[in-house]
C-alpha atoms as a PDB file:
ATOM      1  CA  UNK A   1       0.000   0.000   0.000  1.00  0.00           C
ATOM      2  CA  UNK A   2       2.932   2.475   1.066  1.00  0.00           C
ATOM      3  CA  UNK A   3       4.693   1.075  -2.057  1.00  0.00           C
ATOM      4  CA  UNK A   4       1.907   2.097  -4.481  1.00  0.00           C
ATOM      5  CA  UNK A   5       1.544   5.846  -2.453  1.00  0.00           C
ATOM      6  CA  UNK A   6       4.873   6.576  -3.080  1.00  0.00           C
ATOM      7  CA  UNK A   7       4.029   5.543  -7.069  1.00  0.00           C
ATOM      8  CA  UNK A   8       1.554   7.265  -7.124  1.00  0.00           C
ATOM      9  CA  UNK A   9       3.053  10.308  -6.111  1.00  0.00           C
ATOM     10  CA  UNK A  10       6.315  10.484  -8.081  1.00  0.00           C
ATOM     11  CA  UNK A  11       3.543  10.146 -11.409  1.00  0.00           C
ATOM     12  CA  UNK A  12       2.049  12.950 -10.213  1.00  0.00           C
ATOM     13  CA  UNK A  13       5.521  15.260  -9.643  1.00  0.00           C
ATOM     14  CA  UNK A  14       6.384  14.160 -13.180  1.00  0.00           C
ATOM     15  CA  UNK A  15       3.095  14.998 -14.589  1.00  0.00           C
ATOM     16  CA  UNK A  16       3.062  17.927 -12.717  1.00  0.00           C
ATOM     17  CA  UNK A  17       6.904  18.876 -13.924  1.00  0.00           C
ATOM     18  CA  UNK A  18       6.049  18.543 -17.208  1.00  0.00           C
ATOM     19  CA  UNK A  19       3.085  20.123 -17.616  1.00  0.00           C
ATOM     20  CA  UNK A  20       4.778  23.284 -16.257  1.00  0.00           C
ATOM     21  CA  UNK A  21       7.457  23.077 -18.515  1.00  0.00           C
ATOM     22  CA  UNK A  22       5.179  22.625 -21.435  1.00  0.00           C
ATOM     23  CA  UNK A  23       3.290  26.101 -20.191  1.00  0.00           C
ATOM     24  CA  UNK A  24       7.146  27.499 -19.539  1.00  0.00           C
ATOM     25  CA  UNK A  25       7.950  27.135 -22.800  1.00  0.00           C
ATOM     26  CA  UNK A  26       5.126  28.037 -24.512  1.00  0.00           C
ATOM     27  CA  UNK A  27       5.130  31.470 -23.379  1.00  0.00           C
ATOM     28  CA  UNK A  28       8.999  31.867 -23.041  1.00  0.00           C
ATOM     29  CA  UNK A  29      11.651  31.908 -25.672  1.00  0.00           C
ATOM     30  CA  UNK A  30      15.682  32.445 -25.218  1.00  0.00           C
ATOM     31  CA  UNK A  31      16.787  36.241 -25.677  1.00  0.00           C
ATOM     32  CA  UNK A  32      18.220  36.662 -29.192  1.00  0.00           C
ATOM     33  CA  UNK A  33      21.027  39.428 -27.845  1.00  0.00           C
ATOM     34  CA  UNK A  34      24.768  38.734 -29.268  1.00  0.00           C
ATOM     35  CA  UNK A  35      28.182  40.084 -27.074  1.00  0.00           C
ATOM     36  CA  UNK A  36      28.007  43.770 -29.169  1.00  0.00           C
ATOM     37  CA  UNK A  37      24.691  43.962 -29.635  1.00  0.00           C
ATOM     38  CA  UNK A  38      23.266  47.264 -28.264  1.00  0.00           C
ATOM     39  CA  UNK A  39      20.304  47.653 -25.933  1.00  0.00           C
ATOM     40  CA  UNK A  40      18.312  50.138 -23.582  1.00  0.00           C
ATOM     41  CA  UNK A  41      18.184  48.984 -19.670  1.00  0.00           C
ATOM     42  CA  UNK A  42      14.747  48.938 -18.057  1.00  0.00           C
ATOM     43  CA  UNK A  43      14.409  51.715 -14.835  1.00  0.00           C
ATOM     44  CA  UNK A  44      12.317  49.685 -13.101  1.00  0.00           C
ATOM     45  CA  UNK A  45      14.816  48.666 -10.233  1.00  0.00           C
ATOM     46  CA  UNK A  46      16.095  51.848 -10.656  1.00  0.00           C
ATOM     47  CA  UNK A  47      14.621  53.583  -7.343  1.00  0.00           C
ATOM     48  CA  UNK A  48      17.667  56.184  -7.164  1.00  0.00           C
ATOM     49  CA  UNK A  49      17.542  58.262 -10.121  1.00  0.00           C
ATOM     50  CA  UNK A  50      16.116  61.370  -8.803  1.00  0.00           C
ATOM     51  CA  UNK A  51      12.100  62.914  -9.197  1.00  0.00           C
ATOM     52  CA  UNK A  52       9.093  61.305  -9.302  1.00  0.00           C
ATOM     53  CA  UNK A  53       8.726  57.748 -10.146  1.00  0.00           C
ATOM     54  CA  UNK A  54       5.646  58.799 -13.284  1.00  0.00           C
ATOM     55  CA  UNK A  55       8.438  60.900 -14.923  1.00  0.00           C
ATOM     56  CA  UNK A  56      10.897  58.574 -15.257  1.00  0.00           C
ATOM     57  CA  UNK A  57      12.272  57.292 -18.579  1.00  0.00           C
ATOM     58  CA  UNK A  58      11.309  53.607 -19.036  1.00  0.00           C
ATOM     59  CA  UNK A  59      14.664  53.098 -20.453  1.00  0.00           C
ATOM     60  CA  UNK A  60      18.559  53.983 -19.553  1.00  0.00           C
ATOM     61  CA  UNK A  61      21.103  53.615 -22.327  1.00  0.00           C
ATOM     62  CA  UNK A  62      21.640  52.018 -24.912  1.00  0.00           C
ATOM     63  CA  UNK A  63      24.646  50.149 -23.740  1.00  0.00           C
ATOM     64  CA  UNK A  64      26.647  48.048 -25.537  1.00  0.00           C
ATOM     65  CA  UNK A  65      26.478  43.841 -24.122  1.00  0.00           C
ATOM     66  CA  UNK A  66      30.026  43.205 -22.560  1.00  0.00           C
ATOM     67  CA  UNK A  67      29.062  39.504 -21.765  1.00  0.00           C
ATOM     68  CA  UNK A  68      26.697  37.064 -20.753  1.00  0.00           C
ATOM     69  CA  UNK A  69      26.595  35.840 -17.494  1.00  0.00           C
ATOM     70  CA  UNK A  70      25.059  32.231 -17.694  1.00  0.00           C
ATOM     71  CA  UNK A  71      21.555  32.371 -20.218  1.00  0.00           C
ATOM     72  CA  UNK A  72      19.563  34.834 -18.197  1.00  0.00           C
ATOM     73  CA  UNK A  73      22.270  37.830 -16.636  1.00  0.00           C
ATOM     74  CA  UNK A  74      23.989  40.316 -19.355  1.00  0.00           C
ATOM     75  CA  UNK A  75      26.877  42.688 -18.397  1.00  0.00           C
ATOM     76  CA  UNK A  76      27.178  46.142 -20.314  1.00  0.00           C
ATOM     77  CA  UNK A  77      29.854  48.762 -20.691  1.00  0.00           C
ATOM     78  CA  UNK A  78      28.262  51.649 -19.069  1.00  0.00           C
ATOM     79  CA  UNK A  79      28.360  55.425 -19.899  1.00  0.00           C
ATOM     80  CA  UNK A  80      30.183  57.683 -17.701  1.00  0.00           C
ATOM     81  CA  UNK A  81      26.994  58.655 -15.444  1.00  0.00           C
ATOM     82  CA  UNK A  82      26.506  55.320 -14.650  1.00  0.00           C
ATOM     83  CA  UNK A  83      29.958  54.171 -14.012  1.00  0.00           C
ATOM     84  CA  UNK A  84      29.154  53.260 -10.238  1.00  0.00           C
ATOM     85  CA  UNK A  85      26.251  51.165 -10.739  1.00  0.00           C
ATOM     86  CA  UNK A  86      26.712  47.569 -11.521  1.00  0.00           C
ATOM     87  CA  UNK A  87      27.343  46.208 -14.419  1.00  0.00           C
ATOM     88  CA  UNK A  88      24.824  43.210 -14.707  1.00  0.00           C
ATOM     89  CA  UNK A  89      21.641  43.022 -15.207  1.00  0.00           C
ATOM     90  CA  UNK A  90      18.813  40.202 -16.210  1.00  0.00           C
ATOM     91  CA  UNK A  91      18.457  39.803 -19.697  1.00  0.00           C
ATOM     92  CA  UNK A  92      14.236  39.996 -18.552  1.00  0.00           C
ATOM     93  CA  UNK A  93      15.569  43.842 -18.007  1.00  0.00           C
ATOM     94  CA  UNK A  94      17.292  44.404 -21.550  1.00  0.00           C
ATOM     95  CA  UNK A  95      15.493  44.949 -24.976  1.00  0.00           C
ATOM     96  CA  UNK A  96      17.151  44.949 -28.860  1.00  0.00           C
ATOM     97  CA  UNK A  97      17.644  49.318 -29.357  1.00  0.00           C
ATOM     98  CA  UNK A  98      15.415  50.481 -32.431  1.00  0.00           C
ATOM     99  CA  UNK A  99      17.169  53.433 -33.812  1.00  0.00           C
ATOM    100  CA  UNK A 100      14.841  56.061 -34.210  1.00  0.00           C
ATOM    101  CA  UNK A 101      16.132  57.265 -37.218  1.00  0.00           C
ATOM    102  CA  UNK A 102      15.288  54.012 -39.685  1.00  0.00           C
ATOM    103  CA  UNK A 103      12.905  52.327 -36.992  1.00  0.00           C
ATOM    104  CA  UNK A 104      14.957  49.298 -37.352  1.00  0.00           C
ATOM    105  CA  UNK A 105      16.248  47.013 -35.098  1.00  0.00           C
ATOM    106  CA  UNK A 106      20.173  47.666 -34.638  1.00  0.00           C
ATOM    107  CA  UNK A 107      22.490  44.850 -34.382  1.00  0.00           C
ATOM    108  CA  UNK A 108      26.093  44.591 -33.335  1.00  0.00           C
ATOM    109  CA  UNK A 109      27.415  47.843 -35.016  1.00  0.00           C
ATOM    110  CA  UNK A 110      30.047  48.708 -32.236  1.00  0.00           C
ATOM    111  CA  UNK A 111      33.087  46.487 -31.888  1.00  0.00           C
ATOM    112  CA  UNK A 112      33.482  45.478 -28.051  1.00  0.00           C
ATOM    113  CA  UNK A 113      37.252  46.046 -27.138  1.00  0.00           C
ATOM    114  CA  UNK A 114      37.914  43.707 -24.513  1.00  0.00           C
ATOM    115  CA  UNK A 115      39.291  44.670 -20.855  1.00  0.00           C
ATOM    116  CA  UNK A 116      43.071  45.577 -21.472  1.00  0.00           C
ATOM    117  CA  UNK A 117      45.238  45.385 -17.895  1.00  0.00           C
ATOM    118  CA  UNK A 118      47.600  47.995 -17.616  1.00  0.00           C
ATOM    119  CA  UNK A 119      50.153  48.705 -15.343  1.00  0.00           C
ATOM    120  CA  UNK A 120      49.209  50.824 -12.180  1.00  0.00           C
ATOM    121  CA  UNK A 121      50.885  53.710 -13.189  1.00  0.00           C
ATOM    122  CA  UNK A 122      49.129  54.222 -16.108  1.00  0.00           C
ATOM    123  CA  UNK A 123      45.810  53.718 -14.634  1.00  0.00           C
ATOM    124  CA  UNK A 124      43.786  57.085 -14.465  1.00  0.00           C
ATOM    125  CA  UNK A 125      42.479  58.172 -10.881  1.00  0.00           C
ATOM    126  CA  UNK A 126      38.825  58.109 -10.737  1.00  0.00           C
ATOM    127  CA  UNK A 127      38.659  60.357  -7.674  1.00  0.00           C
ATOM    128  CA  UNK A 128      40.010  60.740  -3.953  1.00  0.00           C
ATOM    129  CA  UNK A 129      38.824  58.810  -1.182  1.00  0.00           C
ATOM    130  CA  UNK A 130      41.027  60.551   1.935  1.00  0.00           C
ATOM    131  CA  UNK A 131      44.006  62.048   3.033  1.00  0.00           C
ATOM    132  CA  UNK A 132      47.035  61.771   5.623  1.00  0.00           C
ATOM    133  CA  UNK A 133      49.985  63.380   6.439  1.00  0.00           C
ATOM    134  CA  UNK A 134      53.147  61.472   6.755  1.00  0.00           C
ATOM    135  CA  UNK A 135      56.645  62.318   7.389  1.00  0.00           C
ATOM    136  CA  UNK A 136      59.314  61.594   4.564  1.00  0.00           C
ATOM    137  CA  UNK A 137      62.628  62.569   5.087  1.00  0.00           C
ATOM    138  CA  UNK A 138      62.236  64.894   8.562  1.00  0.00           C
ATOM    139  CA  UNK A 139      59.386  67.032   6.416  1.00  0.00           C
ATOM    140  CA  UNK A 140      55.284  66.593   6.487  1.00  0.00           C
ATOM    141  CA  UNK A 141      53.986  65.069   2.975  1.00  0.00           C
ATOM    142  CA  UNK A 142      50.712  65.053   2.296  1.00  0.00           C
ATOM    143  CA  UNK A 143      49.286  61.935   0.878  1.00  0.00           C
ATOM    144  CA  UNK A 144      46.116  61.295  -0.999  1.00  0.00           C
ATOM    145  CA  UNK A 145      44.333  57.669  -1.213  1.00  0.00           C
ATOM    146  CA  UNK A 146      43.267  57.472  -5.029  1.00  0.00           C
ATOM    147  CA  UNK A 147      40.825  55.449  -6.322  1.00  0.00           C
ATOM    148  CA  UNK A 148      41.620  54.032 -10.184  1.00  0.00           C
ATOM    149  CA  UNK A 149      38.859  53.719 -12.315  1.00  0.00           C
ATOM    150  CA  UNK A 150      38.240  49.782 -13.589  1.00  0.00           C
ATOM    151  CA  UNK A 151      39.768  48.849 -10.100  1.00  0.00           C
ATOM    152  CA  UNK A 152      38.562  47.291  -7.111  1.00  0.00           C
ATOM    153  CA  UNK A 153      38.571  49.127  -3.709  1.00  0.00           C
ATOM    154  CA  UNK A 154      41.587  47.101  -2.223  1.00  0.00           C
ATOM    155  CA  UNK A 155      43.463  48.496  -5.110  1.00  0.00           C
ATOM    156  CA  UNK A 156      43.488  52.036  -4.079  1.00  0.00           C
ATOM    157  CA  UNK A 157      47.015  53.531  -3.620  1.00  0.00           C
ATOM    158  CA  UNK A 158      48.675  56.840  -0.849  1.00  0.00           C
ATOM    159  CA  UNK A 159      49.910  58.923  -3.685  1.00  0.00           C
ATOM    160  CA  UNK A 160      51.429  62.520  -3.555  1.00  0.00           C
ATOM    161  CA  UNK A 161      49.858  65.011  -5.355  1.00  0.00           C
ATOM    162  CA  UNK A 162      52.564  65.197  -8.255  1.00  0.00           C
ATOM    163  CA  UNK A 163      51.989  61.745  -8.943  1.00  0.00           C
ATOM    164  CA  UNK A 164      48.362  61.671  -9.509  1.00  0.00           C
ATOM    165  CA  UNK A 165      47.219  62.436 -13.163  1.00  0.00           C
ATOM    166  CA  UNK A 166      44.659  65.126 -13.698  1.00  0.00           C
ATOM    167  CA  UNK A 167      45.250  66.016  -9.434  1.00  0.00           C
ATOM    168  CA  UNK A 168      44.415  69.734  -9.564  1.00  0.00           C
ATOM    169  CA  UNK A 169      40.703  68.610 -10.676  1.00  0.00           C
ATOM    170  CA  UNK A 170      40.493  65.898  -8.743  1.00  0.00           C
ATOM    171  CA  UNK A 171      41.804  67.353  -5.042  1.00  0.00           C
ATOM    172  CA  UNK A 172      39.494  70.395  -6.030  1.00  0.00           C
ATOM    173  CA  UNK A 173      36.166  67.595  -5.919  1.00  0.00           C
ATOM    174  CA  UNK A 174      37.908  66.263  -3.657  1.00  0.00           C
ATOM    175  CA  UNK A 175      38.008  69.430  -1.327  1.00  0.00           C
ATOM    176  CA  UNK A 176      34.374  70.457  -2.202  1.00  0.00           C
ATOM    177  CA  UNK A 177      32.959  66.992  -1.303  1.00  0.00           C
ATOM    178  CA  UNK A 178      34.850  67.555   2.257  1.00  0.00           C
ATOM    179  CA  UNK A 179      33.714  71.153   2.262  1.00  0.00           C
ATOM    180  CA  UNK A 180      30.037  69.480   1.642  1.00  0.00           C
ATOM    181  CA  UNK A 181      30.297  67.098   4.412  1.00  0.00           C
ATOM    182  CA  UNK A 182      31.210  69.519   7.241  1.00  0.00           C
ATOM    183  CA  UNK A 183      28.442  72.024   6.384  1.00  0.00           C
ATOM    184  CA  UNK A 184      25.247  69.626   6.620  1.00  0.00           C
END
């Protein structure tokens, strides 16, 4: 009797299985996006974009596919404004980017240039995190930690001003950002 329950059952979890696969599939088909292909990025877990949620494009982008992660997760090189978000997204979340000049679906137009490591030197500081001052050689040195951009935090270096690329900008943000945080 217990024998025939447990039959009984696992015909039932198979039926069941495949008659939700057979619904799965007939509403569900695989993305047809190709590494270079260009698309827009839905907004809809985008809660930190700024004014009212009815006013808010539907769409960020387009951004060019970087890679896929597994069948359903798609990384993109993003645009400068979006640099700090993160890279990945569902493919549920990404569309094909209809150029609104022909009205036709654009495909991969825009060579992807893959990830070239450089050396740190050459590495351009995104911005500075903090500062410190040392002594070097019986004298006070001020030191900057820099953040490079394409680099993870444990990455960030103490550099002097003279050896930071672009520093006059970037210790002038740098200085307003502090300036912001003592005010409020």
């Amino acid at each position: 009797m217990r024998f025939q329950a447990g039959e009984q059952a696992a015909t039932c979890v198979k039926e069941a299985t495949e008659y939700n696969k057979e619904r799965w599939d007939k509403t569900h088909k695989d993305h047809n996006l190709e590494i270079g292909d260009i698309v827009p990025i839905s907004t809809v877990n985008f809660n930190n974009l700024g004014g009212p949620r009815k006013l808010k494009d539907a769409f960020i982008g387009p951004f060019v596919i970087k890679s896929f992660h597994g069948r359903n997760a798609v990384e993109v090189i993003f645009s400068e404004e979006f640099n700090q978000r993160h890279p990945t997204f569902p493919i549920s979340l990404c569309k094909k980017y209809i150029d609104p000049d022909n009205k036709s679906v654009r495909t991969s137009t825009v060579p992807v240039v893959p990830p070239i490591e450089v050396e740190q030197s050459s590495k351009l500081p995104l911005k500075i995190l903090r500062e410190k001052t040392v002594r070097k050689q019986g004298k006070d040195c001020k030191l900057f930690l820099a953040r490079f951009r394409n680099s993870q935090p444990d990455e960030d270096l103490w550099l002097e001003p003279e050896n930071i690329n672009n520093s006059q900008v970037l210790l002038r943000q740098f200085r307003a950002s502090k300036r912001s945080k003592n005010s409020s």
